[in-house]
C-alpha atoms as a PDB file:
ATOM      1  CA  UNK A   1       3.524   8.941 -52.628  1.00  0.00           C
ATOM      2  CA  UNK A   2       1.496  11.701 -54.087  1.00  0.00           C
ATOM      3  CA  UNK A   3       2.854  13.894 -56.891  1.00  0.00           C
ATOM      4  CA  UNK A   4       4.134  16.832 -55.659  1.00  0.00           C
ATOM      5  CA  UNK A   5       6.567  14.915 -52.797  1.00  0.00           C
ATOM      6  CA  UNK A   6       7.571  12.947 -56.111  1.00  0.00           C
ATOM      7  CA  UNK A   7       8.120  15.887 -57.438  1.00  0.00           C
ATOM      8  CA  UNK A   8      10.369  17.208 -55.152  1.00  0.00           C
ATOM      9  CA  UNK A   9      12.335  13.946 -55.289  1.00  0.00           C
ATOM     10  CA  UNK A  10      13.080  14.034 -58.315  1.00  0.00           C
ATOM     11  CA  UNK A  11      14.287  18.022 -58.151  1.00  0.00           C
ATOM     12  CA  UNK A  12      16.505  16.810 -55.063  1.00  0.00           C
ATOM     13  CA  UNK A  13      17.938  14.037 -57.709  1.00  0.00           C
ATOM     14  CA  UNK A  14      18.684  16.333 -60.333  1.00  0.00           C
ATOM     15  CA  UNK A  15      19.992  18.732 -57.917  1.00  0.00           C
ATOM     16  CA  UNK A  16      22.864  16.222 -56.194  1.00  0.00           C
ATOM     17  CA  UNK A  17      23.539  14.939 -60.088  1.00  0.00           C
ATOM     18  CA  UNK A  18      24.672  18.876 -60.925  1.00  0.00           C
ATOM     19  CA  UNK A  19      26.951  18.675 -58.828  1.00  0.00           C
ATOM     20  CA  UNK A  20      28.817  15.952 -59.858  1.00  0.00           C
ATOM     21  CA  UNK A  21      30.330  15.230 -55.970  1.00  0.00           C
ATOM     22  CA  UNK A  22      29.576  16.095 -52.851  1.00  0.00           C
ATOM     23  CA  UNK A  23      31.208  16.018 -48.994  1.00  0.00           C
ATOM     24  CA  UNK A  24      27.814  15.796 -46.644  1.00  0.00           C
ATOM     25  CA  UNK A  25      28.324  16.870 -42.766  1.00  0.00           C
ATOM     26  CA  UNK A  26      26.564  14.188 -41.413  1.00  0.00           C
ATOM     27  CA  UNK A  27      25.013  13.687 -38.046  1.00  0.00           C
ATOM     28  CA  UNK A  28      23.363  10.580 -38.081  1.00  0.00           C
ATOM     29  CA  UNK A  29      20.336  12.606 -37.645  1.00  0.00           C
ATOM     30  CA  UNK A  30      16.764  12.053 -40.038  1.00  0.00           C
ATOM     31  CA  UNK A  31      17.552  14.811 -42.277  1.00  0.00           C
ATOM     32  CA  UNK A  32      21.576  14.018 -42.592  1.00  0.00           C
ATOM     33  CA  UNK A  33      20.514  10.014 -43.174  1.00  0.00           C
ATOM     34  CA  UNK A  34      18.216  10.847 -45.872  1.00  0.00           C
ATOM     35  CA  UNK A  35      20.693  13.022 -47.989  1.00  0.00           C
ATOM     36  CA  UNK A  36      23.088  10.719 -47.600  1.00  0.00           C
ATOM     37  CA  UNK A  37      21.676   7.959 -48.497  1.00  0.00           C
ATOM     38  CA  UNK A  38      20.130  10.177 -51.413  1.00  0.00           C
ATOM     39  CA  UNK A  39      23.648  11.693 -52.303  1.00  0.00           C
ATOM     40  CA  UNK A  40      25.184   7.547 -52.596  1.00  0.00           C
ATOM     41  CA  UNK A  41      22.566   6.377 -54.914  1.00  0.00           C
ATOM     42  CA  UNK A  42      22.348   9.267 -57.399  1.00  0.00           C
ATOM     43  CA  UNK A  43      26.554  10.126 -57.027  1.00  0.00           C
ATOM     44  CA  UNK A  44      27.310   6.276 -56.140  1.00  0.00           C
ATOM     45  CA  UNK A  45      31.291   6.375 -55.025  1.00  0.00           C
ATOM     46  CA  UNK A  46      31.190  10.038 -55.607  1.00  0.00           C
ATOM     47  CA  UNK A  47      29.867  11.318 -51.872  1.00  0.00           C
ATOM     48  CA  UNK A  48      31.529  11.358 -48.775  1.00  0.00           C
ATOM     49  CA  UNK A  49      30.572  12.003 -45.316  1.00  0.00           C
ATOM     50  CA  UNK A  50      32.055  13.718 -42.270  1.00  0.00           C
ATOM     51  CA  UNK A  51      31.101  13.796 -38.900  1.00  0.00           C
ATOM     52  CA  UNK A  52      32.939  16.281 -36.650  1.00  0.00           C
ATOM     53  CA  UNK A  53      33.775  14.642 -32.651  1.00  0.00           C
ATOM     54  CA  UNK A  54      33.419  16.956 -29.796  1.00  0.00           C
ATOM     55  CA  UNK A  55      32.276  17.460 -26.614  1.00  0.00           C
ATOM     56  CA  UNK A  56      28.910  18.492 -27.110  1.00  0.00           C
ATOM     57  CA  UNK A  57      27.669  15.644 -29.464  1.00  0.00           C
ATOM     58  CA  UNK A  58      26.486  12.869 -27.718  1.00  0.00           C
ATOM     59  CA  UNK A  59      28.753   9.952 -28.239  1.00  0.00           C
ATOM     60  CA  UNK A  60      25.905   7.089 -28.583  1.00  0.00           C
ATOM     61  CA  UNK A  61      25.591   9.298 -31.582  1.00  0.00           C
ATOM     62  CA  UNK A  62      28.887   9.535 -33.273  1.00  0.00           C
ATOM     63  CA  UNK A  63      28.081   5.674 -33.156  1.00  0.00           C
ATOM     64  CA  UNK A  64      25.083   5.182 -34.775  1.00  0.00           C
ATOM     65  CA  UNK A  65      26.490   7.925 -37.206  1.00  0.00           C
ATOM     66  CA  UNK A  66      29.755   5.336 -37.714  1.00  0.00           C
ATOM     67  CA  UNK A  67      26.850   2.407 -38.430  1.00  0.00           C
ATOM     68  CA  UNK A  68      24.796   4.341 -40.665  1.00  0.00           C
ATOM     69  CA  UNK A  69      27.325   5.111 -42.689  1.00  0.00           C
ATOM     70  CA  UNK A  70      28.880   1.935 -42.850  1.00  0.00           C
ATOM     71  CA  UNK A  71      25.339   0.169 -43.602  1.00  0.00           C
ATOM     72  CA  UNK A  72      25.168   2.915 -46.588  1.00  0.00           C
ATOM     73  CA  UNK A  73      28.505   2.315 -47.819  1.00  0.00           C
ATOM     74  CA  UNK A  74      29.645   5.472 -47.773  1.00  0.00           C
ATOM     75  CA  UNK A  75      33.006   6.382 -46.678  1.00  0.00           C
ATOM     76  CA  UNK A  76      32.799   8.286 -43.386  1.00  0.00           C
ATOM     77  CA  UNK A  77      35.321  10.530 -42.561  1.00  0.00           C
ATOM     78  CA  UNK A  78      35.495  11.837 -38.832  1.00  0.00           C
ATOM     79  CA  UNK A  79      37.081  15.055 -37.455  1.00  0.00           C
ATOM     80  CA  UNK A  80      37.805  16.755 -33.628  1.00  0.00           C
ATOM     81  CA  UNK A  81      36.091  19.904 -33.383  1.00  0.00           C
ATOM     82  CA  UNK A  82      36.132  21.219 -30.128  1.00  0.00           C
ATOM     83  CA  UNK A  83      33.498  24.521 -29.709  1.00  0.00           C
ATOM     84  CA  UNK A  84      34.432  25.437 -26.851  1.00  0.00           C
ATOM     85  CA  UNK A  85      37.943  26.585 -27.390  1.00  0.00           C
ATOM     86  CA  UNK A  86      36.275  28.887 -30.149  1.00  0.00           C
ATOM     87  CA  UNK A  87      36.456  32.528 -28.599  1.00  0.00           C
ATOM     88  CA  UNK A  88      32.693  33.606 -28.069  1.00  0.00           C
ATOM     89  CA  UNK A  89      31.385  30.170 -28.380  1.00  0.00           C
ATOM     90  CA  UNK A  90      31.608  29.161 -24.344  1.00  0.00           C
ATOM     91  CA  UNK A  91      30.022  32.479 -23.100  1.00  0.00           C
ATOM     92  CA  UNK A  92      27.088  31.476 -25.264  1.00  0.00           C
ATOM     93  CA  UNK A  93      25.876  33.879 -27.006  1.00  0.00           C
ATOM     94  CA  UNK A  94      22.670  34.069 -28.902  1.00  0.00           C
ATOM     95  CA  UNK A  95      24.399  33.650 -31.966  1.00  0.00           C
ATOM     96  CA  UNK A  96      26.816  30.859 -30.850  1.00  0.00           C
ATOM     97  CA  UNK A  97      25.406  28.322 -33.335  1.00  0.00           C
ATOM     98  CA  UNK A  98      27.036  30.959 -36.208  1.00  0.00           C
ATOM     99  CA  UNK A  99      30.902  30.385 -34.713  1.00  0.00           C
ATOM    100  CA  UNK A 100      30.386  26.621 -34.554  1.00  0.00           C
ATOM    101  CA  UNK A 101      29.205  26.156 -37.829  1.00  0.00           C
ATOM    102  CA  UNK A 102      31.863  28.725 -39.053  1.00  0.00           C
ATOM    103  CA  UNK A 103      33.924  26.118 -37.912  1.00  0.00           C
ATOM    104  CA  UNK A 104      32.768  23.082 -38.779  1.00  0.00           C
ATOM    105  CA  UNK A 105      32.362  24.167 -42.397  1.00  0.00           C
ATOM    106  CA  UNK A 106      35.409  25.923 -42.370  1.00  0.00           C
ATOM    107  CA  UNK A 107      36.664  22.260 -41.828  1.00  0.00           C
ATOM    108  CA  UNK A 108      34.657  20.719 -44.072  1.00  0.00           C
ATOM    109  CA  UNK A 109      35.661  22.329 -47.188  1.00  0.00           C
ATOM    110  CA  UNK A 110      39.076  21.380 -46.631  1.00  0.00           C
ATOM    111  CA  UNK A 111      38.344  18.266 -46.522  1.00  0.00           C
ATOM    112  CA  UNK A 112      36.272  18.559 -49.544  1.00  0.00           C
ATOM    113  CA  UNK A 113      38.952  19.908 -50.637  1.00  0.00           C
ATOM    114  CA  UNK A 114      41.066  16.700 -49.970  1.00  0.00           C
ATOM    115  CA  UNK A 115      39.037  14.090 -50.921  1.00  0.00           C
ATOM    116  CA  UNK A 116      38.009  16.128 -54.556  1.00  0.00           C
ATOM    117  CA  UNK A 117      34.551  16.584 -53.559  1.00  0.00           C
ATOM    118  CA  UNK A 118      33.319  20.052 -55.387  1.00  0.00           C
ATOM    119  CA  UNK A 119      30.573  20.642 -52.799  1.00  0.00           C
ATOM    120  CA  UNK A 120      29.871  20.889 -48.901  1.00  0.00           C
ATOM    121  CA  UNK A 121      26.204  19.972 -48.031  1.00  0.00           C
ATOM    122  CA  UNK A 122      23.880  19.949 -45.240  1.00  0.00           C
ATOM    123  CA  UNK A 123      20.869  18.586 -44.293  1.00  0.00           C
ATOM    124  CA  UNK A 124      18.624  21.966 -43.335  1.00  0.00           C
ATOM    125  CA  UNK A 125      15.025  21.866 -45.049  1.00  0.00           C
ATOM    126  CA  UNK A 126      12.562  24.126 -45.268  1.00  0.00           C
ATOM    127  CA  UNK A 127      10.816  24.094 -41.866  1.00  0.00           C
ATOM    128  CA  UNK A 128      14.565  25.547 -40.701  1.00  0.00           C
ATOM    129  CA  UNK A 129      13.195  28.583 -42.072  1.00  0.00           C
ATOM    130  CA  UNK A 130      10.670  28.870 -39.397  1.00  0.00           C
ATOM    131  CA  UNK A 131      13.577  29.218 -36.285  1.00  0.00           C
ATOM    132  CA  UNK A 132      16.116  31.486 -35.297  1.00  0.00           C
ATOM    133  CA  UNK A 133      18.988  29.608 -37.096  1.00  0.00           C
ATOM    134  CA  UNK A 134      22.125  31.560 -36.720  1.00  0.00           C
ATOM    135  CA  UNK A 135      24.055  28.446 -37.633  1.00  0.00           C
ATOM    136  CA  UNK A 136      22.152  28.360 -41.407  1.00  0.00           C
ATOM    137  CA  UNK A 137      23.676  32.381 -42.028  1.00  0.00           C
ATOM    138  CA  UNK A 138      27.222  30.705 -41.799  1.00  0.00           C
ATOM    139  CA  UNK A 139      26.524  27.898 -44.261  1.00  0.00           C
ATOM    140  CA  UNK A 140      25.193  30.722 -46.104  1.00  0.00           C
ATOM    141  CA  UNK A 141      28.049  32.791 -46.020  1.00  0.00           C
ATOM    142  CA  UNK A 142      30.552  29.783 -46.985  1.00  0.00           C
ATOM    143  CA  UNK A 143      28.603  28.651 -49.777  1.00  0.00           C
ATOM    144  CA  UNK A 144      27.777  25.249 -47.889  1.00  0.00           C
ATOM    145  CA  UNK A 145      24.527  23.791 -49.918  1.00  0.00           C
ATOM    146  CA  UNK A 146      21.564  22.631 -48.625  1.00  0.00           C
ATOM    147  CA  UNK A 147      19.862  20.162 -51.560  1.00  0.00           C
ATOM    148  CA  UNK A 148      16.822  19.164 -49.323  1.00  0.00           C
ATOM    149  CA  UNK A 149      16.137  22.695 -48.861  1.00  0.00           C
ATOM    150  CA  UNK A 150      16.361  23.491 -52.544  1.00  0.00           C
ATOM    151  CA  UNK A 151      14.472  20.806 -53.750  1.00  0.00           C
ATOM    152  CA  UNK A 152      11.406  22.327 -50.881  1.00  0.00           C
ATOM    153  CA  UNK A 153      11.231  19.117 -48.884  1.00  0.00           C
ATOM    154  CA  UNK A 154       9.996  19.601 -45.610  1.00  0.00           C
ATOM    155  CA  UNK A 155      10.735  17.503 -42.391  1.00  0.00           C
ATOM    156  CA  UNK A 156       7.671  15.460 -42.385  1.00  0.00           C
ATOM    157  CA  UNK A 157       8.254  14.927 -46.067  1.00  0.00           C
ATOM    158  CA  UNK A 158      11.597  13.677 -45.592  1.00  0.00           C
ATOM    159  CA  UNK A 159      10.863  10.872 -42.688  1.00  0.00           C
ATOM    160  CA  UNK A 160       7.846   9.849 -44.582  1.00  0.00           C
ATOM    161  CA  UNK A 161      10.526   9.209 -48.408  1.00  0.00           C
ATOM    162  CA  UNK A 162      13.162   7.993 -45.632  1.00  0.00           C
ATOM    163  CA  UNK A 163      10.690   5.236 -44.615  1.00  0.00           C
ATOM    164  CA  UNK A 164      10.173   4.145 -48.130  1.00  0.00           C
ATOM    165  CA  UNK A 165      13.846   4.225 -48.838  1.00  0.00           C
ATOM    166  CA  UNK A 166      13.796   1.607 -46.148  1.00  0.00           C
ATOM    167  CA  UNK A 167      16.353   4.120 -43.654  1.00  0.00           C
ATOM    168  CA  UNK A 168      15.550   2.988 -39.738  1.00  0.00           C
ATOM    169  CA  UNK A 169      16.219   6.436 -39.527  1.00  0.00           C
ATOM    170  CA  UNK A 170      13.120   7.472 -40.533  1.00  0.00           C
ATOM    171  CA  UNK A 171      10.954   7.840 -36.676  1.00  0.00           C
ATOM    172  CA  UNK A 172      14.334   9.122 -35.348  1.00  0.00           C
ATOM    173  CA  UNK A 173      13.724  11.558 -32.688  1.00  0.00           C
ATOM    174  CA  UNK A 174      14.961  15.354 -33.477  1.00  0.00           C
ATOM    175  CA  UNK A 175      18.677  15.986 -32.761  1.00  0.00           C
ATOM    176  CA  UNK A 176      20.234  18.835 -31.217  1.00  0.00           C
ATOM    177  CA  UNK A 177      24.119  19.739 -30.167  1.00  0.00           C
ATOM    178  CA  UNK A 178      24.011  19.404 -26.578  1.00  0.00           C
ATOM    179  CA  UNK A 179      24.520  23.372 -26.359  1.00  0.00           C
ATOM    180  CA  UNK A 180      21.314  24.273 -27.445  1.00  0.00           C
ATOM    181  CA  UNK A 181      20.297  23.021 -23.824  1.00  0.00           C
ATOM    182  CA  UNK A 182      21.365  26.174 -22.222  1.00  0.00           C
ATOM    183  CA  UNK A 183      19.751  29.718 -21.689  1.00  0.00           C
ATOM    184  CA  UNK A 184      22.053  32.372 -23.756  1.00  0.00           C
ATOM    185  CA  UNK A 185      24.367  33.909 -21.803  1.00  0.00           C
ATOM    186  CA  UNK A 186      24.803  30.799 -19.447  1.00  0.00           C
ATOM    187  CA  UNK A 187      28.585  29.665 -19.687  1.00  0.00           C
ATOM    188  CA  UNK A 188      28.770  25.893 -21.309  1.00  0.00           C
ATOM    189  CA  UNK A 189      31.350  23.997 -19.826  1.00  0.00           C
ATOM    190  CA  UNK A 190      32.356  20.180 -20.101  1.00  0.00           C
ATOM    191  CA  UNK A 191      31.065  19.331 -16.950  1.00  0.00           C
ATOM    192  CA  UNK A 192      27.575  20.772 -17.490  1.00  0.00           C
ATOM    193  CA  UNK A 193      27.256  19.076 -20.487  1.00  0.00           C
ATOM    194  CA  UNK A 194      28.037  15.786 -19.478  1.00  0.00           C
ATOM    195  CA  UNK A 195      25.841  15.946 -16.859  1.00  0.00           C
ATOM    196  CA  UNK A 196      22.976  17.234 -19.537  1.00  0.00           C
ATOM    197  CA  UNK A 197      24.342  13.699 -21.612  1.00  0.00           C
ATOM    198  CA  UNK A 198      24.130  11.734 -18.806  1.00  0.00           C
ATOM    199  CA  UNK A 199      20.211  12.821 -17.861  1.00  0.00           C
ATOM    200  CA  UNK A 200      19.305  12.556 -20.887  1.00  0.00           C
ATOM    201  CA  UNK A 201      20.633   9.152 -21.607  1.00  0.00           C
ATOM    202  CA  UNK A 202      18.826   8.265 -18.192  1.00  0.00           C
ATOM    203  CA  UNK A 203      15.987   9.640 -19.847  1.00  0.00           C
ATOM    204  CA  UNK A 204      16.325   7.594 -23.202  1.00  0.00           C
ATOM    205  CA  UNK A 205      16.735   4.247 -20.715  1.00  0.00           C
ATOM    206  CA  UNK A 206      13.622   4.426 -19.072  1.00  0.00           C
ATOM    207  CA  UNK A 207      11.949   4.255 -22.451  1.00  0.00           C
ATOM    208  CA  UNK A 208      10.962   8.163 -23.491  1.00  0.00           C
ATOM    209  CA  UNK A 209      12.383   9.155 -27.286  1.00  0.00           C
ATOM    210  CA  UNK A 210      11.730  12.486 -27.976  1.00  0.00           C
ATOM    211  CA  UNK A 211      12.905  14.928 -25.127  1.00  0.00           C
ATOM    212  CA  UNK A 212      15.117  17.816 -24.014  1.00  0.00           C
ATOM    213  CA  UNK A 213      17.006  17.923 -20.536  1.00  0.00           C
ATOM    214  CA  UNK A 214      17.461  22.086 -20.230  1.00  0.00           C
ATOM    215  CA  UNK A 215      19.807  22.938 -18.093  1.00  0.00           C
ATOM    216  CA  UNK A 216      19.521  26.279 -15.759  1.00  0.00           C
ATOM    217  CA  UNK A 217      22.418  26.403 -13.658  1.00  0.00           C
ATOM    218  CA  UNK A 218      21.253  23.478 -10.513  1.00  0.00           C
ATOM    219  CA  UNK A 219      17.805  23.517 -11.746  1.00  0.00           C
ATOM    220  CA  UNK A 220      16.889  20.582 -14.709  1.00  0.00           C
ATOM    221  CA  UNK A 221      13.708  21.563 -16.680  1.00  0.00           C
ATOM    222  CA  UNK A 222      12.745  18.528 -18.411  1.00  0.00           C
ATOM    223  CA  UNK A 223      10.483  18.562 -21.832  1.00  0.00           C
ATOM    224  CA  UNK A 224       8.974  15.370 -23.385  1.00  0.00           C
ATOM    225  CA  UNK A 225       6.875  14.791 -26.453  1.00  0.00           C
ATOM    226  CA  UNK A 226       2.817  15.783 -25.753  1.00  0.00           C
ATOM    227  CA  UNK A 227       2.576  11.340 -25.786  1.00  0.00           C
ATOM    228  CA  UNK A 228       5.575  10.732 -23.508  1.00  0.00           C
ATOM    229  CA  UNK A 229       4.784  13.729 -20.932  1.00  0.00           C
ATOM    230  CA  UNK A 230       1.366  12.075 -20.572  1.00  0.00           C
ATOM    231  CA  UNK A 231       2.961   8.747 -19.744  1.00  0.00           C
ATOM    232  CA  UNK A 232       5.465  10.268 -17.467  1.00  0.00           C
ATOM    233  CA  UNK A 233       2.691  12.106 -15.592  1.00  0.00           C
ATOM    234  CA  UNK A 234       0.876   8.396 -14.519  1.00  0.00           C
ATOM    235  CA  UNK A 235       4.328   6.628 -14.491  1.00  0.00           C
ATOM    236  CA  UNK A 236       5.046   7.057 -10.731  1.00  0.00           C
ATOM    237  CA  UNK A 237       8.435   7.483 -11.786  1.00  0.00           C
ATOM    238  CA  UNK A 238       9.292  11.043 -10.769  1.00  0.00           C
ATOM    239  CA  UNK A 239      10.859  10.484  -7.824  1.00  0.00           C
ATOM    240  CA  UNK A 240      13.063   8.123  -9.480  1.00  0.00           C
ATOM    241  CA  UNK A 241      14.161  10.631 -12.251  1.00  0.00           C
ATOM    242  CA  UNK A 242      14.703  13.591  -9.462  1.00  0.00           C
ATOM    243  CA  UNK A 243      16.782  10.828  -7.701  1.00  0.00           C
ATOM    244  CA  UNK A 244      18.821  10.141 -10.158  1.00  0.00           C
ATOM    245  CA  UNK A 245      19.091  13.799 -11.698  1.00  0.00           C
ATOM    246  CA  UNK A 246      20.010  15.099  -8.375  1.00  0.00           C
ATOM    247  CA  UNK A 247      22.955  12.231  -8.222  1.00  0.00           C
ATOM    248  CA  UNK A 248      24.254  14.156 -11.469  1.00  0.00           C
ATOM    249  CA  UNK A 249      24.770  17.312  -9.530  1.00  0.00           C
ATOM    250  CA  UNK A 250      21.221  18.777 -10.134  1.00  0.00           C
ATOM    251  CA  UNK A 251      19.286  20.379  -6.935  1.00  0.00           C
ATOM    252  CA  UNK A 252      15.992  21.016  -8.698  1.00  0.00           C
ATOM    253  CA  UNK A 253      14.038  18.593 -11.034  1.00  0.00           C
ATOM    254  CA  UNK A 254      10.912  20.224 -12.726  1.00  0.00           C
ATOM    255  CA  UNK A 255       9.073  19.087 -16.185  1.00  0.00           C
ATOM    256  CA  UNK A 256       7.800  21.265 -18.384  1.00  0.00           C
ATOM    257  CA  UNK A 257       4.198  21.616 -18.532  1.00  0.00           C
ATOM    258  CA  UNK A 258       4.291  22.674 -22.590  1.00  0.00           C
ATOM    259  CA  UNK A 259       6.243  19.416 -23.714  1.00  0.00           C
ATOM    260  CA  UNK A 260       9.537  19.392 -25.773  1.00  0.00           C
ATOM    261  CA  UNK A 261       9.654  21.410 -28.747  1.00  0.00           C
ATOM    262  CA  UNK A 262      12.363  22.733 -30.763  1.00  0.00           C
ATOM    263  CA  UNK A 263      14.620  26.070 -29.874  1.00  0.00           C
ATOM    264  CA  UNK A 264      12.522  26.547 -26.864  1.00  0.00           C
ATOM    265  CA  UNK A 265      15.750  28.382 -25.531  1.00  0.00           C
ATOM    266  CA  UNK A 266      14.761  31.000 -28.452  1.00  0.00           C
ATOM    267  CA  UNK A 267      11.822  31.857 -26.659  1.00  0.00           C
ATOM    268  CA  UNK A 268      13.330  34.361 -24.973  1.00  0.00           C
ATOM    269  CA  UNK A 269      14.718  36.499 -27.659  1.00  0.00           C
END
């Protein structure tokens, strides 16, 4: 580990001992993982974490969230949120990620509140900065905190200190809400994104790890990881996947030629 990441570290351990206590919305995802697991051995029995259940997070996740957790012996708290009864949330908007967060954290600090934790935390970093992020202006506005952020630590930095803290998280592919696989201004519904769940899982089974399943209305643009679009391309298994994506209710299957990469749907604003 060279000096500066060491550096940053220890900033990130002196940050989470300031505060004394802390509630951490947790995902399960890389970033969530490592400030949890960060927050239990600096604050020990003083950290708690809370995942919120709804329809647009992937349930195999809300599982290995529940393990995680449970392997890091920190108490794991878990709460419905359902986004799409929020009005302005369903028609998505290009700022929809700011009413589900408003919620969420809205939620969060009571339960902070509850349990006698003194802060709210997320797990944003500093390569967050570089995306349209309307979900980052509400933790703003709250007063949520965002230690891996303020001690500089970017993504890369993180996996590569979650692999020496010995987290399996640390190769986990990026995580996204399930919403984020829809063009603004596209309704979301339950249906749609089960059957975005469903691909995707279909995906995950066939062996690919990082990848996106966008949904435009009967059409199913599919992005993989530069590696995995490669393999997909000499796999002979398209008509398999356009079989099985068309059983979900899809009518066109296509794969992106640019791969998966993050807030592609952002591309058009």
């Amino acid at each position: 580990m060279d000096n500066n990441l060491q550096a940053k570290l220890d900033k990130l351990e002196d940050i989470l001992a300031e505060m004394g206590s802390a509630l951490i919305a947790y995902s399960g995802g890389v970033d969530s993982t490592f400030l949890l697991g960060a927050a239990k051995r600096v604050l020990e029995d003083k950290v708690v974490a809370l995942t919120a259940r709804s329809s647009t997070y992937p349930a195999s996740e809300l599982g290995e969230a529940l393990q995680m957790a449970k392997e890091l012996g920190v108490r794991h708290l878990v709460v419905d949120s359902e986004e799409l009864d929020i009005p302005g949330f369903r028609e998505n908007p290009p700022d929809r990620c700011y009413y589900c967060k408003t919620e969420l954290f809205t939620k969060a600090f009571s339960v902070a509140g509850e349990q006698g934790m003194g802060y709210v935390c997320d797990g944003s970093n500093t390569d967050d900065e570089g995306d349209y992020r309307p979900g980052m202006r509400a933790a703003c506005d709250l007063g949520v905190r965002s230690p891996l952020k303020e001690a500089g630590l970017t993504k890369e930095e993180i996996r590569i200190s979650s692999r020496q803290m010995g987290l399996p998280t640390w190769n986990k592919p990026a995580l996204a809400c399930l919403s984020s696989r829809f063009p603004y201004g596209e309704t979301i519904t339950p249906e749609k994104l089960s059957m975005v769940e469903r691909a995707e899982a279909f995906l995950h089974s066939l062996g690919y790890r990082q990848l996106r399943v966008r949904h435009h209305d009967a059409m199913a643009r599919i992005e993989l990881a530069p590696e995995e679009l490669k393999k997909f391309m000499k796999s002979g298994q398209a008509d398999k996947v356009a079989a099985e994506l068309k059983a979900l209710g899809y009518t066109y299957i296509t794969v992106d030629l640019e791969g998966y990469r993050t807030g592609s749907m952002n591309e058009v604003l």
